[in-house]
C-alpha atoms as a PDB file:
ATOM      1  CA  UNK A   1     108.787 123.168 100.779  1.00  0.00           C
ATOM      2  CA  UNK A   2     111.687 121.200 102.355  1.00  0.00           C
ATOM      3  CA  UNK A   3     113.502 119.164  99.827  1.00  0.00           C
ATOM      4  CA  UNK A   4     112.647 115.669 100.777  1.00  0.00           C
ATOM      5  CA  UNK A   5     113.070 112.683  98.121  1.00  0.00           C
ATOM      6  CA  UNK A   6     109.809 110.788  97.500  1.00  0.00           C
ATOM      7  CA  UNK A   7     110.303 107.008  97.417  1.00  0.00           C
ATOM      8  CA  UNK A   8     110.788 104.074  99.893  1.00  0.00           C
ATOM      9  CA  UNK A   9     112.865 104.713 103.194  1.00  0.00           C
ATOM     10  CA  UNK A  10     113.247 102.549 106.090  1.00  0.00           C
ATOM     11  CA  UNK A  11     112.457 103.151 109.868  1.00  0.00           C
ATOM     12  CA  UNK A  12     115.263 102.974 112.197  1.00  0.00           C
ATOM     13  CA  UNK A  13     113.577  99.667 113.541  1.00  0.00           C
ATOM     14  CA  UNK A  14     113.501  98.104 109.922  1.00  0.00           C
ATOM     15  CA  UNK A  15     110.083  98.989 108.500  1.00  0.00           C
ATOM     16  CA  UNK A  16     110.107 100.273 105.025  1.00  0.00           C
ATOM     17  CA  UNK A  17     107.165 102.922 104.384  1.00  0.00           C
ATOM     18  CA  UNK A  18     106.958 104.807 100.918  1.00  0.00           C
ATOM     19  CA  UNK A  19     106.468 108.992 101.428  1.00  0.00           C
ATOM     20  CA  UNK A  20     104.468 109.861  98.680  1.00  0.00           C
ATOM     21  CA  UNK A  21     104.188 113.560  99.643  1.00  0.00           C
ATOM     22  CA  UNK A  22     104.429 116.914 102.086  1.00  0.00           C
ATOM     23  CA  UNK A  23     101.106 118.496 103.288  1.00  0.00           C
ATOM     24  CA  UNK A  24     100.836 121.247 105.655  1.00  0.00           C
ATOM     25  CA  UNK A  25      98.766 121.187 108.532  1.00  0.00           C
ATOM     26  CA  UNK A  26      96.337 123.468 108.459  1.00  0.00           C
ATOM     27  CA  UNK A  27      96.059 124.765 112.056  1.00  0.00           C
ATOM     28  CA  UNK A  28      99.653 126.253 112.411  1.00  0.00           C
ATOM     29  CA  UNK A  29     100.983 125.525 109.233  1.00  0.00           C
ATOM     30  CA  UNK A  30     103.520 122.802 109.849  1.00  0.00           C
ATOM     31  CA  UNK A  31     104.949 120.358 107.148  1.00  0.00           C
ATOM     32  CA  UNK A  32     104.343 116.975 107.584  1.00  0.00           C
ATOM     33  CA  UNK A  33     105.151 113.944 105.903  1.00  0.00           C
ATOM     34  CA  UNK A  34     102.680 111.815 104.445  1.00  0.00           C
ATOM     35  CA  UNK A  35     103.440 108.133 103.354  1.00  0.00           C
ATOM     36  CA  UNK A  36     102.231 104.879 102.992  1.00  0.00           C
ATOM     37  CA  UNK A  37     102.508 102.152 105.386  1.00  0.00           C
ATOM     38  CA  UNK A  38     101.976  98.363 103.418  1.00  0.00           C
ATOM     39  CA  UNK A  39     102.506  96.651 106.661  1.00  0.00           C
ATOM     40  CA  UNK A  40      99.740  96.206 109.909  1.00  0.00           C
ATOM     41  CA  UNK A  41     101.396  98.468 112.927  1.00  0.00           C
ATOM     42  CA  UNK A  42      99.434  99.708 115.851  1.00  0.00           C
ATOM     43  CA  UNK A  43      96.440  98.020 115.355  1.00  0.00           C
ATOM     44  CA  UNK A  44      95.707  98.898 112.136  1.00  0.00           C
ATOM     45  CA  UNK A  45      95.865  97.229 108.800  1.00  0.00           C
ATOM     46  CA  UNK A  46      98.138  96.836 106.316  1.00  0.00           C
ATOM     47  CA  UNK A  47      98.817  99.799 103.665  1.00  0.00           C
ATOM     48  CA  UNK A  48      97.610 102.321 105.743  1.00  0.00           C
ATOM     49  CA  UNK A  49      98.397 106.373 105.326  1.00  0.00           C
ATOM     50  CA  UNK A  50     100.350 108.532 108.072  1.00  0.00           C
ATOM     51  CA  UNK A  51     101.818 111.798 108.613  1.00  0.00           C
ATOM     52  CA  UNK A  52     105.011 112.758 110.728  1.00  0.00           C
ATOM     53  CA  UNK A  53     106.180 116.165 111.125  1.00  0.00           C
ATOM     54  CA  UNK A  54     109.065 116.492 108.900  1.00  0.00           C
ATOM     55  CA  UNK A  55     111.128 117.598 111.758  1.00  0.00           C
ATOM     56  CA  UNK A  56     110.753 114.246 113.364  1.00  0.00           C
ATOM     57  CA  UNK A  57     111.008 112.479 109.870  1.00  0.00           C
ATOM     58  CA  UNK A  58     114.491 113.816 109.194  1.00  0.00           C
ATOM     59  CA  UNK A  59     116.026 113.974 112.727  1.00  0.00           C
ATOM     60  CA  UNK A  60     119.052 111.815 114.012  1.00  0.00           C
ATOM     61  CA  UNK A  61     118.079 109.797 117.755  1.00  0.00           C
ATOM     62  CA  UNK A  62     119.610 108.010 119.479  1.00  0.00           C
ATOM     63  CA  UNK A  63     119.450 104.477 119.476  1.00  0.00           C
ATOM     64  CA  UNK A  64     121.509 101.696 121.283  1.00  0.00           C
ATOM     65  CA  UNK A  65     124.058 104.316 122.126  1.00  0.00           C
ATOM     66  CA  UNK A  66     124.399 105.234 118.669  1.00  0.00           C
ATOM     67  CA  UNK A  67     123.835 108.611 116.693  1.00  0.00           C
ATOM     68  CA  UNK A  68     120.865 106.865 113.572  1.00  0.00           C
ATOM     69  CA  UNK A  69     118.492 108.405 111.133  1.00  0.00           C
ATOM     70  CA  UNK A  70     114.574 108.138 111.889  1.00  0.00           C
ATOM     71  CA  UNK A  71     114.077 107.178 108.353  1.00  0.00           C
ATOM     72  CA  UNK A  72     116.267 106.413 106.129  1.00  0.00           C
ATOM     73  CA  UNK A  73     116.022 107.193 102.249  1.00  0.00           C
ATOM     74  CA  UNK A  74     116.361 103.538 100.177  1.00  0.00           C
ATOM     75  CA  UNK A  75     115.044 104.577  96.719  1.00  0.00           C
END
């Protein structure tokens, strides 16, 4: 598997989640990152559990003209 720290990181738009694993999906085998969410966003409640393909996880975008991490690793 890819060698991704567990712990807290923090969203490019300042939301800290915690990534508390990789799972693989298990239609085409892709690694995706699963971590917890302790605040309410889209709708649902607070401490809820996603997963991101780690692809998008780790990538750089582009953001106010500036090169920035997705996620950022904050311990």
């Amino acid at each position: 598997m890819e060698d991704l720290k567990l712990g807290k990181y923090k969203h490019f738009k300042g939301m800290e989640v915690e990534v508390i694993g990789i799972a693989l999906d298990s239609e085409n085998l892709e690694k995706m990152v699963v971590y917890n969410h302790p605040d309410p966003v889209k709708g649902e409640g607070s401490d809820t559990m996603w997963v991101r393909p780690l692809d998008m996880f780790i990538e750089t975008i582009e953001r106010d003209g500036k090169m920035v991490k997705r996620f950022e690793y904050i311990g």
